[in-house]
N, C-alpha and C. Protein backbone atom coordinates (compact mmCIF):
# COMPACT_ATOMS: atom_id res chain seq x y z
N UNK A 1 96.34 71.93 194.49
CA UNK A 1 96.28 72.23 193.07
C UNK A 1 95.60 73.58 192.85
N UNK A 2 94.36 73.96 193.18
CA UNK A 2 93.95 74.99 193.63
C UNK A 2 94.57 76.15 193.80
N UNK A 3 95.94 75.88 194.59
CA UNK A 3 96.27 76.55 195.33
C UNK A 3 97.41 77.45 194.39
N UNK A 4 97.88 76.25 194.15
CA UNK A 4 98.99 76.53 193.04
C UNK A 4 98.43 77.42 191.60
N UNK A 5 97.08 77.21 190.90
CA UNK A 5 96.83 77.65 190.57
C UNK A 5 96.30 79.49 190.45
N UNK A 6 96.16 79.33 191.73
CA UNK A 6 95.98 80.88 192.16
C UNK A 6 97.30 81.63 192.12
N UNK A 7 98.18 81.02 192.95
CA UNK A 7 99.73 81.38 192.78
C UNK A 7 100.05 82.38 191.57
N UNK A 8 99.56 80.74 190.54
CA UNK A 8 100.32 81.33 189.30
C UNK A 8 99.40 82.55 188.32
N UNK A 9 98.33 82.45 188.86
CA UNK A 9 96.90 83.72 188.27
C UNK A 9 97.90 85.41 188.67
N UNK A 10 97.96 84.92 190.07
CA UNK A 10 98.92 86.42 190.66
C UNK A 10 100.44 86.65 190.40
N UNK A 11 100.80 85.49 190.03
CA UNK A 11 102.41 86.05 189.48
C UNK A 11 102.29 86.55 187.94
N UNK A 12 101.55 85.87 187.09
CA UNK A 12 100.85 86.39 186.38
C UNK A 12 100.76 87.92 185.84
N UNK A 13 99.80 88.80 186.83
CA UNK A 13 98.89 89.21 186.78
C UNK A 13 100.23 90.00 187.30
N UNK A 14 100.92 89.88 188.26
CA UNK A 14 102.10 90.74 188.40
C UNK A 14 103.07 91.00 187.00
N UNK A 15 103.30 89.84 186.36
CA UNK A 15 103.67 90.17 185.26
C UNK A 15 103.36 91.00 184.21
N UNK A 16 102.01 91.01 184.29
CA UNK A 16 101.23 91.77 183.47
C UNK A 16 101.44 93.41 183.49
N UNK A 17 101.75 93.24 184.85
CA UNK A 17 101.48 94.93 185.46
C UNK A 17 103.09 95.28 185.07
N UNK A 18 104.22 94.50 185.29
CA UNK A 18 105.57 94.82 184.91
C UNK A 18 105.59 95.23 183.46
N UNK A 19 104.83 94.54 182.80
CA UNK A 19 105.07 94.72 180.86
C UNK A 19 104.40 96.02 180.83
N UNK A 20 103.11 96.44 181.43
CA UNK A 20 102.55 97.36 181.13
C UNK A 20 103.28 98.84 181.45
N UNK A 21 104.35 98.57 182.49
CA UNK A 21 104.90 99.76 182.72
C UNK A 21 106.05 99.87 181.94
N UNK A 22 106.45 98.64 181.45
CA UNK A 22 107.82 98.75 180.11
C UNK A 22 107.01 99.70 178.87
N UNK A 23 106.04 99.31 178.27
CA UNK A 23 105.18 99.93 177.11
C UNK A 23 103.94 100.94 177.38
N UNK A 24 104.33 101.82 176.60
CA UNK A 24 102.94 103.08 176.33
C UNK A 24 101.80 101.89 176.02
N UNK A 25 101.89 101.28 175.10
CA UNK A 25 101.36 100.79 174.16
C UNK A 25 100.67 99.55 174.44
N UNK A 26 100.70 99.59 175.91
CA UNK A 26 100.14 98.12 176.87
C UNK A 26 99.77 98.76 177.69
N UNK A 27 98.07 98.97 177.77
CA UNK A 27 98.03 99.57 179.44
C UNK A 27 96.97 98.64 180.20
N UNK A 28 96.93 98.50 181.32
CA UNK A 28 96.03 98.11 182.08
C UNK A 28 95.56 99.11 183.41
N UNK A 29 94.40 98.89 183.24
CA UNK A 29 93.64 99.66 184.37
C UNK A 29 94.26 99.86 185.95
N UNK A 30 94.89 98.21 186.17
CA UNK A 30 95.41 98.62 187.61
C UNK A 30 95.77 97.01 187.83
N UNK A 31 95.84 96.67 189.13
CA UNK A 31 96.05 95.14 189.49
C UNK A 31 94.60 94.51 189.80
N UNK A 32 93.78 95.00 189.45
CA UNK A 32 92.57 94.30 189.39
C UNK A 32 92.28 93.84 188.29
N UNK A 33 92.44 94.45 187.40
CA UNK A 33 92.47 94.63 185.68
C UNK A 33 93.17 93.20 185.46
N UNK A 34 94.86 93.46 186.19
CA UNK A 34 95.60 92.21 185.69
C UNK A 34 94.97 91.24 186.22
N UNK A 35 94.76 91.09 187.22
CA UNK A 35 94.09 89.61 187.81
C UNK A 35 92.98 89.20 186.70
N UNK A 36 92.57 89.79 186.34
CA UNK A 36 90.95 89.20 185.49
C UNK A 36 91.61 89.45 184.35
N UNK A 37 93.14 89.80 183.60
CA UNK A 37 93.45 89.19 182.67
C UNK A 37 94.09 87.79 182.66
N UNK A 38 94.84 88.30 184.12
CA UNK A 38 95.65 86.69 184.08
C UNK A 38 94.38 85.49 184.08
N UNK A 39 93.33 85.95 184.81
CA UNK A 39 92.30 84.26 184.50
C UNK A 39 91.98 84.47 183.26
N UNK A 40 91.72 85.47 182.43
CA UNK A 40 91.37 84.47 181.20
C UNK A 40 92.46 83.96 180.43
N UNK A 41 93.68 84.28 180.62
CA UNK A 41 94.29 84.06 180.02
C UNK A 41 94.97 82.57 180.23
N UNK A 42 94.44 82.06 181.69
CA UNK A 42 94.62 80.94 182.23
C UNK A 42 93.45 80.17 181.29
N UNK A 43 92.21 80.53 181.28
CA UNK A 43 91.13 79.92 180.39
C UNK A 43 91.41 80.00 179.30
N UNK A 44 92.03 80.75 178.93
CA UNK A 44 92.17 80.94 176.94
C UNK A 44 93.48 79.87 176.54
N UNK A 45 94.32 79.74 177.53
CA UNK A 45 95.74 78.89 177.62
C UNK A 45 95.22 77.33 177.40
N UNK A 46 94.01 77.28 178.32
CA UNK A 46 93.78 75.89 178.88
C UNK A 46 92.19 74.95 177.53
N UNK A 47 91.68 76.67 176.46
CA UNK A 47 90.67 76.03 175.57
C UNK A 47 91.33 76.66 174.41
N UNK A 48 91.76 77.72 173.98
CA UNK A 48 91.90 78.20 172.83
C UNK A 48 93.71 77.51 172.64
N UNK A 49 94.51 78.00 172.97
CA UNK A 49 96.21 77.56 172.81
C UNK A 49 96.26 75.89 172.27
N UNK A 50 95.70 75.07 172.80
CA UNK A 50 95.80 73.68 172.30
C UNK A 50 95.50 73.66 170.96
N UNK A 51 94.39 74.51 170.49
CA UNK A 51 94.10 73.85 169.41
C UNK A 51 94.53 74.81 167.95
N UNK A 52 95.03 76.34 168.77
CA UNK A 52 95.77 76.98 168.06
C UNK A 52 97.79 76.42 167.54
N UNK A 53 98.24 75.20 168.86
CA UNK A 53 99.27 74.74 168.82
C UNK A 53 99.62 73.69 167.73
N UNK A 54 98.02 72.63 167.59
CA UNK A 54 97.65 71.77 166.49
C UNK A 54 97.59 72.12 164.93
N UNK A 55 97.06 73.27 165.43
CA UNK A 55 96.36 73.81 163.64
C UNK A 55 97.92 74.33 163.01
N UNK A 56 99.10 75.30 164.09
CA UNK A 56 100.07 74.97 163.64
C UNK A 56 101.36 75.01 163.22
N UNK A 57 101.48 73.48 164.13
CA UNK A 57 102.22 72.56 164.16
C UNK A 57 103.77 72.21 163.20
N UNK A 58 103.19 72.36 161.93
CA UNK A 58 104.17 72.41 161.15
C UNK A 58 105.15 73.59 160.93
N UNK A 59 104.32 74.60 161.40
CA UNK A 59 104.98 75.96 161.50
C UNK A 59 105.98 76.09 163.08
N UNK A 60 105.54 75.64 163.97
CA UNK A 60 106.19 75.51 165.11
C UNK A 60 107.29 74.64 165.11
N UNK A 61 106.91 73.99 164.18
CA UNK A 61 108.45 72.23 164.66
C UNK A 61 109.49 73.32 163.69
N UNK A 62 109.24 74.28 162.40
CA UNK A 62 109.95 74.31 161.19
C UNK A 62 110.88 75.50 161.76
N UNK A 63 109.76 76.87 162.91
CA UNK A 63 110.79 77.65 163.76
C UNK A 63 111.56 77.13 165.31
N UNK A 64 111.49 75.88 164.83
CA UNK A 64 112.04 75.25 166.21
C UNK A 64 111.55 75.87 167.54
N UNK A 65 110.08 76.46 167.17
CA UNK A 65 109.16 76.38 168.67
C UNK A 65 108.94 77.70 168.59
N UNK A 66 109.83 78.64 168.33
CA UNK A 66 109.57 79.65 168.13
C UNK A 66 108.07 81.04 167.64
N UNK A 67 107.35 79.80 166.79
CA UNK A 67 106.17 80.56 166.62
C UNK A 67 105.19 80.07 167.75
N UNK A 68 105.30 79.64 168.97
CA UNK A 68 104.59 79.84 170.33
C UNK A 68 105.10 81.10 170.91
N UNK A 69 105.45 81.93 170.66
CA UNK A 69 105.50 83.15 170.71
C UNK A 69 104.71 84.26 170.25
N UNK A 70 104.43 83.67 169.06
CA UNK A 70 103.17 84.22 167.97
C UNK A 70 101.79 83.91 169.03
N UNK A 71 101.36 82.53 169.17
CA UNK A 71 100.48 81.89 169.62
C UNK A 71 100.21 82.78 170.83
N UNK A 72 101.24 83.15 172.07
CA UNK A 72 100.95 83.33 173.13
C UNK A 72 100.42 85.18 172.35
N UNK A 73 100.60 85.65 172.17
CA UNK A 73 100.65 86.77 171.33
C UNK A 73 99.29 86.87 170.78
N UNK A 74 98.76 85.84 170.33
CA UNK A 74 97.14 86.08 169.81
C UNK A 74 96.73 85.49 171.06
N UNK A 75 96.80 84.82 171.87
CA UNK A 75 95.98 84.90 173.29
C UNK A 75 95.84 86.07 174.18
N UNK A 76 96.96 86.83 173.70
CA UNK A 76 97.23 87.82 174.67
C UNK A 76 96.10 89.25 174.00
N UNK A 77 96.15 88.79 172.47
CA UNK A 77 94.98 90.16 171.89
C UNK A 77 93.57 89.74 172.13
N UNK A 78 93.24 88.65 172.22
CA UNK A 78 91.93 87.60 172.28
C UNK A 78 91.69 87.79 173.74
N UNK A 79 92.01 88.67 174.68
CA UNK A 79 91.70 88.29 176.50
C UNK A 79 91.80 90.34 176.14
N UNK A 80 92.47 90.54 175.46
CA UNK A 80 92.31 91.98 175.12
C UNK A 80 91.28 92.87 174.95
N UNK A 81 90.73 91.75 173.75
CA UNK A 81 89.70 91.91 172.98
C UNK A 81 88.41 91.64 174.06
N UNK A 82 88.37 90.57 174.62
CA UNK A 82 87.50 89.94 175.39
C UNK A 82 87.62 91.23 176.77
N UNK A 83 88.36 91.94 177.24
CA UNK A 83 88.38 92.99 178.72
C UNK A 83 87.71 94.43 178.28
N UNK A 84 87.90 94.71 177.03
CA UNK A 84 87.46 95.77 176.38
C UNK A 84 88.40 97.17 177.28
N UNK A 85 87.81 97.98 177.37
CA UNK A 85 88.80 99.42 177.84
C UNK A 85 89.80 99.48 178.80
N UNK A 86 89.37 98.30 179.77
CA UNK A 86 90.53 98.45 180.97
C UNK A 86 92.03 97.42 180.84
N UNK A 87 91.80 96.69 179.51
CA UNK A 87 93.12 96.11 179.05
C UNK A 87 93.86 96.79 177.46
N UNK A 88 94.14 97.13 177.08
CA UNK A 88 94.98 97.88 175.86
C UNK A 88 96.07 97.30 175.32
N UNK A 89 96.00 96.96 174.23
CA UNK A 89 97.64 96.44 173.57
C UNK A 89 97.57 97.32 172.17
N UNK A 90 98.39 98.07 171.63
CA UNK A 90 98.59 98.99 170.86
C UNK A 90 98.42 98.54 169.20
N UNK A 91 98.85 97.25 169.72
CA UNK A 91 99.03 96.05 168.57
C UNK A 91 99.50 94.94 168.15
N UNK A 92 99.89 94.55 167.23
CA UNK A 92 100.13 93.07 167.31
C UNK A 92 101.97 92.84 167.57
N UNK A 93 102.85 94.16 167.53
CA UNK A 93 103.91 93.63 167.33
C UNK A 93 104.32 93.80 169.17
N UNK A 94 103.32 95.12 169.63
CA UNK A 94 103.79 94.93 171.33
C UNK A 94 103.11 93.72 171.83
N UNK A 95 102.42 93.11 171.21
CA UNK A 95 102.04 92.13 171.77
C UNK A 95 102.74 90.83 171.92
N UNK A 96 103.44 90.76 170.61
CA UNK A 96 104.60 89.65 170.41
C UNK A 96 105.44 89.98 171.37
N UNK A 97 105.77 91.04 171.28
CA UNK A 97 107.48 91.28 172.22
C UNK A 97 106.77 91.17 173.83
N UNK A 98 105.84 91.58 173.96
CA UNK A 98 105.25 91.45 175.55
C UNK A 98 104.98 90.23 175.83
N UNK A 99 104.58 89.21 175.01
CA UNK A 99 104.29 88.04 174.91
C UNK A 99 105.76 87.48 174.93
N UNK A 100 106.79 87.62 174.71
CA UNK A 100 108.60 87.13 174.95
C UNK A 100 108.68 87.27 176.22
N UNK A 101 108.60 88.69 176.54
CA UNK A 101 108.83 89.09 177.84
C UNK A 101 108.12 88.62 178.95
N UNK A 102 106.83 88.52 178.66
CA UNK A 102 105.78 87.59 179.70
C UNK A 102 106.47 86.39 180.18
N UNK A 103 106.67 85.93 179.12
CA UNK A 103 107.34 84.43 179.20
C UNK A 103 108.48 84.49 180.03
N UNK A 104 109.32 85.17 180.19
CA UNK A 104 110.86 85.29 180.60
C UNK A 104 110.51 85.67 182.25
N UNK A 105 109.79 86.63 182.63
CA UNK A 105 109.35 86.99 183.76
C UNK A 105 108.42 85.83 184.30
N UNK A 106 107.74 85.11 183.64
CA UNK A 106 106.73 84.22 184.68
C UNK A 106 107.83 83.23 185.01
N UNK A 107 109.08 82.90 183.65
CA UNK A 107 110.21 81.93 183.74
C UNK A 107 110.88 82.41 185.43
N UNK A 108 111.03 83.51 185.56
CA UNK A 108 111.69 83.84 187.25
C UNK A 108 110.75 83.67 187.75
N UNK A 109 109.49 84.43 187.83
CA UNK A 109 109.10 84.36 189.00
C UNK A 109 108.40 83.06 189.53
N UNK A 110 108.54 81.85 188.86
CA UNK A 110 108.13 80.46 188.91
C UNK A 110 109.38 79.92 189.37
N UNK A 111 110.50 80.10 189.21
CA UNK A 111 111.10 79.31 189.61
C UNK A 111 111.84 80.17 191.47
N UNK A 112 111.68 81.58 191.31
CA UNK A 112 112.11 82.15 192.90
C UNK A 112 110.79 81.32 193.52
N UNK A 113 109.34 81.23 193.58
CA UNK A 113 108.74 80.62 193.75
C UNK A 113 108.79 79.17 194.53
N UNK A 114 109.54 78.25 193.00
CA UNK A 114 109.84 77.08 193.60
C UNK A 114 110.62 76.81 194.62
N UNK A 115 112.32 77.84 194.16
CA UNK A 115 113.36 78.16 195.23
C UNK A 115 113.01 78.16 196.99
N UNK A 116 112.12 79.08 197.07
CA UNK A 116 111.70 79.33 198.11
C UNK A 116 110.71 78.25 198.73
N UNK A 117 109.75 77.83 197.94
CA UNK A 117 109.07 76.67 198.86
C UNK A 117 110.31 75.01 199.10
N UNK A 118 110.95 75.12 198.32
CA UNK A 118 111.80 73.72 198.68
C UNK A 118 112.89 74.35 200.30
N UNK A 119 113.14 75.47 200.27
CA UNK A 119 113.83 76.10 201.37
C UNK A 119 113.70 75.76 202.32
């Protein structure tokens, strides 16, 4: 479990470094930078996202899920906010679209991942 968890800190954290080179407007310091975003963002996923998903709820069922996009999007300025100079997001709308894109890239690289360990 552990283990897996680390996995996913560094695919992550690779992801991170892919978005940052799509956008001016996203920078990170380096792959050290990403790693100590991807953990908080593993901590902010695992205390802040639940209860940002609850509060809401009605807004998520009404865009058919869609505003967890939003959600991942204020986690992503909140671990921002929390790294201070060596993480950068320009603002809230690269953050949404980086926050799509995050999603779509951890979507591959989780499943070449799986691909490969069932091999």
């Amino acid at each position: 479990m552990f283990i897996r968890w680390i996995l996913s800190i560094v695919l992550n954290a690779v992801a991170l470094i892919v978005v940052s080179q799509l956008f001016d407007s996203f920078q990170l310091e380096g792959f050290g930078a990403a790693v100590l975003a991807s953990f908080i963002l593993s901590i902010l996923n695992v205390i802040i996202k639940p209860i940002l998903i609850i509060l809401t709820l009605p807004i998520t069922v009404l865009s058919l899920g869609l505003f967890l996009f939003v959600i991942n999007a204020i986690t992503l300025m909140i671990a921002q906010g929390l790294m201070g100079s060596s993480f950068i997001i320009g603002g809230f709308g690269t953050a949404l679209i980086a926050a799509v894109i995050l999603a779509i890239l951890n979507l591959l690289l989780n499943s070449l991942i799986k691909d490969s360990v069932k091999s």
